[in-house]
PDB file of N, CA and C in Angstrom:
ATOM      1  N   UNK A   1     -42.067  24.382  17.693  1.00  0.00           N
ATOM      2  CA  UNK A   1     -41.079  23.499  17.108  1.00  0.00           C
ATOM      3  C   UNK A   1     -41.436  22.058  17.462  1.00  0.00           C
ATOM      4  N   UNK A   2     -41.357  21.447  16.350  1.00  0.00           N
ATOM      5  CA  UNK A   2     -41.835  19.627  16.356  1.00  0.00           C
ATOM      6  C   UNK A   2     -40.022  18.654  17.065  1.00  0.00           C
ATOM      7  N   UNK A   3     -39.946  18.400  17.493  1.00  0.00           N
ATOM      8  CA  UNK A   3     -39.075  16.879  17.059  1.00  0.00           C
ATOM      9  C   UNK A   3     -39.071  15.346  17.420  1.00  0.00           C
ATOM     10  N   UNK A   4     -38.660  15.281  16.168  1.00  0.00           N
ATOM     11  CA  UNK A   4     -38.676  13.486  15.852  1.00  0.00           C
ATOM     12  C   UNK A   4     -37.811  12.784  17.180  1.00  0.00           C
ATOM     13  N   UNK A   5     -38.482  11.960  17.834  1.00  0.00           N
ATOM     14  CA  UNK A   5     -38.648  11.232  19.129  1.00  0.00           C
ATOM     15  C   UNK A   5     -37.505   9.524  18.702  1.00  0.00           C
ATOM     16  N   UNK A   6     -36.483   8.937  19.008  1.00  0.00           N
ATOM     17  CA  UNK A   6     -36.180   7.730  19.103  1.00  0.00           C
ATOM     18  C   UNK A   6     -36.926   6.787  19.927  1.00  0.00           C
ATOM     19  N   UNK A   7     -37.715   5.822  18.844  1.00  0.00           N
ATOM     20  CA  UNK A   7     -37.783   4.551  20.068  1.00  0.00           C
ATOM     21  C   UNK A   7     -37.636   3.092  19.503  1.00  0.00           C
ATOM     22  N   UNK A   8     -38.473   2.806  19.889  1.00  0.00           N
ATOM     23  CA  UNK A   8     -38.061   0.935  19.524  1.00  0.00           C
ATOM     24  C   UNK A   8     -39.052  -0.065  19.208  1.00  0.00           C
ATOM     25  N   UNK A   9     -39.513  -0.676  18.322  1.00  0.00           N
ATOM     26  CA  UNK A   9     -40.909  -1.064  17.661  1.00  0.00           C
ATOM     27  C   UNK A   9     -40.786  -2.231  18.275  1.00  0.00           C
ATOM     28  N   UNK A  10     -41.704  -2.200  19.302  1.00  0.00           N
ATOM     29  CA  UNK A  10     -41.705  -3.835  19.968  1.00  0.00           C
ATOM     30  C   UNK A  10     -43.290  -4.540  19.576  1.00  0.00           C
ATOM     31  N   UNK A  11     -44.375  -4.131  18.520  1.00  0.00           N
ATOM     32  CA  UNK A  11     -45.300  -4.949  17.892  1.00  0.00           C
ATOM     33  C   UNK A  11     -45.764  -3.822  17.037  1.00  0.00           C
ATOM     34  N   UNK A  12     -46.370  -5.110  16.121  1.00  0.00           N
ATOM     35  CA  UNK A  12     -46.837  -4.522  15.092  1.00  0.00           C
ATOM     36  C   UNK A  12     -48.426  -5.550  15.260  1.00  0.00           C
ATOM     37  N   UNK A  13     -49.120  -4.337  14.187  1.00  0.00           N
ATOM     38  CA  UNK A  13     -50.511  -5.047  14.091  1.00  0.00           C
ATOM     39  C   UNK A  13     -50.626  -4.170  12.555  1.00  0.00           C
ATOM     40  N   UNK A  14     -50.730  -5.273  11.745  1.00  0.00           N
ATOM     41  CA  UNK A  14     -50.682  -4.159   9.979  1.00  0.00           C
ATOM     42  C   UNK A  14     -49.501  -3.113  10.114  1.00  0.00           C
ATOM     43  N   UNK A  15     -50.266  -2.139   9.788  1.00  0.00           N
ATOM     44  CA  UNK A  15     -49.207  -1.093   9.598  1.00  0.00           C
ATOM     45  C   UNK A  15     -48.978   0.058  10.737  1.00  0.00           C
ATOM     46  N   UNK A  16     -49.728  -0.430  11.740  1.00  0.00           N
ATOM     47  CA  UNK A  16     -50.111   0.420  12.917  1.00  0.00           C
ATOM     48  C   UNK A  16     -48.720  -0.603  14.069  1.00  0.00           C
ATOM     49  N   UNK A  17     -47.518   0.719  14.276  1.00  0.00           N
ATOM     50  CA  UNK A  17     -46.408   0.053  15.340  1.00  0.00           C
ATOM     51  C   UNK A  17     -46.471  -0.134  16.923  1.00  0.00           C
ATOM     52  N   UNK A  18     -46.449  -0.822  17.508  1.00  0.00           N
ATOM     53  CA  UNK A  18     -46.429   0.000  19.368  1.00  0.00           C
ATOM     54  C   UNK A  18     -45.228   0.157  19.545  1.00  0.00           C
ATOM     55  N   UNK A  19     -44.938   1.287  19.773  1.00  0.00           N
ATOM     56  CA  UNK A  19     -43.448   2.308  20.004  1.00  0.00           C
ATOM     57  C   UNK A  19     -42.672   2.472  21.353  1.00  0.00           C
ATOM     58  N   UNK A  20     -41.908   1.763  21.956  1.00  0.00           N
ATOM     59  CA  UNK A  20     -41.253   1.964  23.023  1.00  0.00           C
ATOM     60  C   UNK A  20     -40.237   3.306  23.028  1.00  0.00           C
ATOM     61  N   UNK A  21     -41.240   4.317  23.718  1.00  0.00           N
ATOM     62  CA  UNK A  21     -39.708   5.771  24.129  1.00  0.00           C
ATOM     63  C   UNK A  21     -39.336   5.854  25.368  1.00  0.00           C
ATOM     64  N   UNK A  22     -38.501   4.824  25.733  1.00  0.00           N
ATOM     65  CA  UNK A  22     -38.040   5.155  27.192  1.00  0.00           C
ATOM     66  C   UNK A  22     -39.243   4.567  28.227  1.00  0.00           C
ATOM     67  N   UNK A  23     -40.036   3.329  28.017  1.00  0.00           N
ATOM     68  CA  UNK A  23     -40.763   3.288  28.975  1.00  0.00           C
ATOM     69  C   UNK A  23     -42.310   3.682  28.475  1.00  0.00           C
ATOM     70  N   UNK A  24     -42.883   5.130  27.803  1.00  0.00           N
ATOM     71  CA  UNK A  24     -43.881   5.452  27.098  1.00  0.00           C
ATOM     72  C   UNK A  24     -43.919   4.998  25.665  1.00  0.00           C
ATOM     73  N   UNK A  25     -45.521   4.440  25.686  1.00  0.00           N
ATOM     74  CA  UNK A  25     -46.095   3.067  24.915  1.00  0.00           C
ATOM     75  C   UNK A  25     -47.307   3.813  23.890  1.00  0.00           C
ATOM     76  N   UNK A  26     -46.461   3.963  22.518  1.00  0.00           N
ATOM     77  CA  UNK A  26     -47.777   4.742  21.687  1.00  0.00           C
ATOM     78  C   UNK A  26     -47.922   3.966  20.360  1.00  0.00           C
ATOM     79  N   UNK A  27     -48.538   4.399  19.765  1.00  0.00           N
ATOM     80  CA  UNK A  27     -49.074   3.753  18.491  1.00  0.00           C
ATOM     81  C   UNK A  27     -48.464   4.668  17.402  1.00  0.00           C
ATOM     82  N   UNK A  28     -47.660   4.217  16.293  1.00  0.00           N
ATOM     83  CA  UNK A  28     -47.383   5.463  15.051  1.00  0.00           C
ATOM     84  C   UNK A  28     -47.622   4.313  13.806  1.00  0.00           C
ATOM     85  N   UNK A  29     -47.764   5.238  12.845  1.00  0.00           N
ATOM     86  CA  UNK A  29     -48.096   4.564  11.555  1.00  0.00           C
ATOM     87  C   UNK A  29     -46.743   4.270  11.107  1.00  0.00           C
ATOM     88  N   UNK A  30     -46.603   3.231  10.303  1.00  0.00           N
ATOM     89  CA  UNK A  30     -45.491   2.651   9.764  1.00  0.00           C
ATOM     90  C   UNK A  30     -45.604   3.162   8.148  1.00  0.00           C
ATOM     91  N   UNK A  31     -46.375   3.605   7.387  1.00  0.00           N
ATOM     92  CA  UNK A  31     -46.586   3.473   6.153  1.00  0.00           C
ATOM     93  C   UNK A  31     -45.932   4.105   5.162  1.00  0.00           C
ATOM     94  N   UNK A  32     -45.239   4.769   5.894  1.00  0.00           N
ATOM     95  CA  UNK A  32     -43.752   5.456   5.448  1.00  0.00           C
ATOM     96  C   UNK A  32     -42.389   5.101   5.145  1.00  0.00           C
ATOM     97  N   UNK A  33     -42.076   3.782   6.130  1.00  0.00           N
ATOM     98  CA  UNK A  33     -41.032   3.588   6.274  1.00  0.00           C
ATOM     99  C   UNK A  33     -41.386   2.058   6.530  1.00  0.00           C
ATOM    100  N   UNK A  34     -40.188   1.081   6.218  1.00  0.00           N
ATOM    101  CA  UNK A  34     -40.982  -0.946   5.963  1.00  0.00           C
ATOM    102  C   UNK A  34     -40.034  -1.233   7.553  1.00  0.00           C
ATOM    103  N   UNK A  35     -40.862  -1.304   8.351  1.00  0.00           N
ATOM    104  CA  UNK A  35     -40.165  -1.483   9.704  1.00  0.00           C
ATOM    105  C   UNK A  35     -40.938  -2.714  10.043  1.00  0.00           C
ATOM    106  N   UNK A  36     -39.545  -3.366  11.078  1.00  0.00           N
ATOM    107  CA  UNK A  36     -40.002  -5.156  12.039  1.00  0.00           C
ATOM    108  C   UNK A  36     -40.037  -4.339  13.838  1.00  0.00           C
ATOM    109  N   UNK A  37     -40.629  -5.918  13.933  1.00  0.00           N
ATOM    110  CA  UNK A  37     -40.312  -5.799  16.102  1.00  0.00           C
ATOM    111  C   UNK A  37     -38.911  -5.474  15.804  1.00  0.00           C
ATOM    112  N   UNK A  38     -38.359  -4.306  17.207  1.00  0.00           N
ATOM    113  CA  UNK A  38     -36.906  -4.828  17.005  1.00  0.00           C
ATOM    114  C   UNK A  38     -36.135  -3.261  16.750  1.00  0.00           C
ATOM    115  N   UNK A  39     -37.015  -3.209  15.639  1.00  0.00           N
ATOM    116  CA  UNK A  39     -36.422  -1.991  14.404  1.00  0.00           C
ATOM    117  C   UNK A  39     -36.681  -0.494  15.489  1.00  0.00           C
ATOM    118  N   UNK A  40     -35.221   0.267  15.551  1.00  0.00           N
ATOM    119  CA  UNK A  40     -35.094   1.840  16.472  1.00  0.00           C
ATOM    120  C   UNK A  40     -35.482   2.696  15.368  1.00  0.00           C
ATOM    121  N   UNK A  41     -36.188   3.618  15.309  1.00  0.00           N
ATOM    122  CA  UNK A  41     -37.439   4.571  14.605  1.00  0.00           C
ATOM    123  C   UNK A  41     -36.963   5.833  14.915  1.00  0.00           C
ATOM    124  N   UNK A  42     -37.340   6.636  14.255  1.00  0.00           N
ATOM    125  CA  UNK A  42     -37.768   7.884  14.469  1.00  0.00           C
ATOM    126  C   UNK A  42     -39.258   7.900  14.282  1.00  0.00           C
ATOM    127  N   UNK A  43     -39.862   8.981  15.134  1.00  0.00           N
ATOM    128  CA  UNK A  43     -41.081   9.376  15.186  1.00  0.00           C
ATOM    129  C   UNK A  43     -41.756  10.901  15.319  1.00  0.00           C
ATOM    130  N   UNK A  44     -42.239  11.202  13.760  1.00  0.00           N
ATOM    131  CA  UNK A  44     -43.107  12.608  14.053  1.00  0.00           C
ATOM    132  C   UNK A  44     -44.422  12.350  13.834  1.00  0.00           C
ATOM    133  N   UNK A  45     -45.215  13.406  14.864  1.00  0.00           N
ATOM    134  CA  UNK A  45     -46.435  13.723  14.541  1.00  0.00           C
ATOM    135  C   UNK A  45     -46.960  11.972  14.159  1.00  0.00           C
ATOM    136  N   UNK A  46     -46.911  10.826  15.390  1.00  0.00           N
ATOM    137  CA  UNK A  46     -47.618   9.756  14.949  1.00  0.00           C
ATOM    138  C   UNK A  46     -47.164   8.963  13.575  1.00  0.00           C
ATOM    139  N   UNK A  47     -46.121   9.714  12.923  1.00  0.00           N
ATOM    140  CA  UNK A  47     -45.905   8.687  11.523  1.00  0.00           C
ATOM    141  C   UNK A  47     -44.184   8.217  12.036  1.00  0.00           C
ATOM    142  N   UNK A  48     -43.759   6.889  11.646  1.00  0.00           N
ATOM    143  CA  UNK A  48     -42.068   6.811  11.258  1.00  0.00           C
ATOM    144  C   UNK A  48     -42.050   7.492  10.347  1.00  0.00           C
ATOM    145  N   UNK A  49     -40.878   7.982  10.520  1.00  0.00           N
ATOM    146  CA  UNK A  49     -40.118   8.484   9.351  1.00  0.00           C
ATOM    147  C   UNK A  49     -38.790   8.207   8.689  1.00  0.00           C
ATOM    148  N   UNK A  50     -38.375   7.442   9.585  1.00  0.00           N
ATOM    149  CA  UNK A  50     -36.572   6.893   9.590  1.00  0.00           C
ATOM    150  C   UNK A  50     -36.318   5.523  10.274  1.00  0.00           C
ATOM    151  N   UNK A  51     -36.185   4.578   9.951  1.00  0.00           N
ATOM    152  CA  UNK A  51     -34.979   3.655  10.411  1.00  0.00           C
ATOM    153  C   UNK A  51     -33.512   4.188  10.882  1.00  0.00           C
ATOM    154  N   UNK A  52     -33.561   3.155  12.195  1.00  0.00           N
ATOM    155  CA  UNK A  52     -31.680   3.981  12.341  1.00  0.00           C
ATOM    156  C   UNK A  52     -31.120   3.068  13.291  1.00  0.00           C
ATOM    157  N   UNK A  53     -29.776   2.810  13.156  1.00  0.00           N
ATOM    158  CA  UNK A  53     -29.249   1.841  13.767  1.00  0.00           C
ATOM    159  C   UNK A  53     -28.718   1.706  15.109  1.00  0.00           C
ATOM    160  N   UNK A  54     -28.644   1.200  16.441  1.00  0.00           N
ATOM    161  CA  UNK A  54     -28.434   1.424  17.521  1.00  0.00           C
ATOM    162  C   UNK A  54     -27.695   2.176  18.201  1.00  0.00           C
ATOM    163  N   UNK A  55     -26.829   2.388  17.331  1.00  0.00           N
ATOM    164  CA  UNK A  55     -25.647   3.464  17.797  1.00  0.00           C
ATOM    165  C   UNK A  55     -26.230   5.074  17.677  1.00  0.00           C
ATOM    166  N   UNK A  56     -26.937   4.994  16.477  1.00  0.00           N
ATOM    167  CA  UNK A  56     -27.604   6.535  16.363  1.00  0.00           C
ATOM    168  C   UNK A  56     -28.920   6.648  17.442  1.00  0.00           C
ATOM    169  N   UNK A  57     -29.279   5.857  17.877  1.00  0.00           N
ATOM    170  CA  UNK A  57     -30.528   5.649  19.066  1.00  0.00           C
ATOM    171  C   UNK A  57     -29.605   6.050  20.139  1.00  0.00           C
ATOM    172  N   UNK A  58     -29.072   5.267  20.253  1.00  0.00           N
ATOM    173  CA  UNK A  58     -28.283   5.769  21.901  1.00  0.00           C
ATOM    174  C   UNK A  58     -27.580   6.931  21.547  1.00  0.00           C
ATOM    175  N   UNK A  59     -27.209   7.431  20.938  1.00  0.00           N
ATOM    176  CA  UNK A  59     -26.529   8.978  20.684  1.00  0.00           C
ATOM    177  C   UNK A  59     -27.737   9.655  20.876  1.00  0.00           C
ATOM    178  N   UNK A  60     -28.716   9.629  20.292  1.00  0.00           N
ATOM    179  CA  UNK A  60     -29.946  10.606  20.102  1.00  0.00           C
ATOM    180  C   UNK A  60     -30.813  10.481  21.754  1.00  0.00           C
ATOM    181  N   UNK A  61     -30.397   9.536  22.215  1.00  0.00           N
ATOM    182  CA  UNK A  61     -31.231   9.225  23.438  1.00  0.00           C
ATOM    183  C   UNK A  61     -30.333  10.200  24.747  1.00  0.00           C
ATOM    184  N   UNK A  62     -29.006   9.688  24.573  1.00  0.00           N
ATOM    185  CA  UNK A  62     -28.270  10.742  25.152  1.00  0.00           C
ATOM    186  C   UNK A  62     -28.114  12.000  25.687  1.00  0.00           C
ATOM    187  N   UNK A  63     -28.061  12.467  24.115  1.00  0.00           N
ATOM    188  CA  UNK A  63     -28.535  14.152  23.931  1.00  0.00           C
ATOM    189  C   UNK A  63     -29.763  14.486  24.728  1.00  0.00           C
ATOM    190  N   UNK A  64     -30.558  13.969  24.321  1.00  0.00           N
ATOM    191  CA  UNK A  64     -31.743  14.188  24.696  1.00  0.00           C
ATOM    192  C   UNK A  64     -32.174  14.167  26.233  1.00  0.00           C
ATOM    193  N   UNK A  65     -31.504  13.246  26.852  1.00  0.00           N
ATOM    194  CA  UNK A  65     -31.311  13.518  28.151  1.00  0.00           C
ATOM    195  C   UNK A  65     -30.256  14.619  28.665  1.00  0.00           C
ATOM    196  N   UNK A  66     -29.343  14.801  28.302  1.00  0.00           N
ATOM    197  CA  UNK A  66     -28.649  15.966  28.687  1.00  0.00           C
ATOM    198  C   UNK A  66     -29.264  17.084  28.247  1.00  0.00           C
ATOM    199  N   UNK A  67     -30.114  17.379  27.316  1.00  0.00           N
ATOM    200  CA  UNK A  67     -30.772  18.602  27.518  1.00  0.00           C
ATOM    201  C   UNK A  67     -31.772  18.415  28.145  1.00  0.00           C
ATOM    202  N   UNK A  68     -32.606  17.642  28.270  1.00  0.00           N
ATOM    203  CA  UNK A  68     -33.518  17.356  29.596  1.00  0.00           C
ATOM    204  C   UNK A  68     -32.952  17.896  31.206  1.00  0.00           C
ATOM    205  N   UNK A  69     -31.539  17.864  31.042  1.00  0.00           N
ATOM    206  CA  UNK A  69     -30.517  18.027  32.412  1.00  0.00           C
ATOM    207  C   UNK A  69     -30.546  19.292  32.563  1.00  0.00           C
ATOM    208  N   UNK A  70     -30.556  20.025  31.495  1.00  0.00           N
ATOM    209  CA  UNK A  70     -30.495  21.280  31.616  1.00  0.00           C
ATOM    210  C   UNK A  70     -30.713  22.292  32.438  1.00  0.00           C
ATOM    211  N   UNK A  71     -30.661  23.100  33.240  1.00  0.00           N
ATOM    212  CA  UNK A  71     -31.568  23.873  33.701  1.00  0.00           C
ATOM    213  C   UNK A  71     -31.141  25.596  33.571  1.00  0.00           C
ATOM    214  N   UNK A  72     -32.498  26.585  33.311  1.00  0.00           N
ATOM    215  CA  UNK A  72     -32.376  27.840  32.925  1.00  0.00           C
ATOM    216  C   UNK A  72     -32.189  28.798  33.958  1.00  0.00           C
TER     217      UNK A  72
END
């Protein structure tokens, strides 16, 4: 199972983003979706796929830590 990652586009170079997730610093293609510095993302498999507005970042960031909390 894949899932799409929240982060935060703090540069661009063309169409190639550098992606802030929490601290980890990657590169995804933009060519999908017309994103600025600034702009909270979704990210699969190296491509955006979504724009989304701060409130849905911190909800999704949330979650995501509480199942991180988890334990089996």
């Amino acid at each position: 199972m894949c899932v799409a990652l929240p982060g935060k586009v703090i540069e661009m170079n063309g169409r190639i983003a550098t992606v802030d997730f929490n601290g980890n610093i990657v590169k995804a293609d933009s060519g999908l979706v017309d994103v600025s510095v600034g702009d909270n993302v979704l990210v699969h498999a190296g491509c955006i796929i979504q724009k989304m507005d701060d409130k849905m970042a911190h909800e999704m960031n949330e979650l995501f830590n509480e199942i991180e909390g988890l334990t089996i």
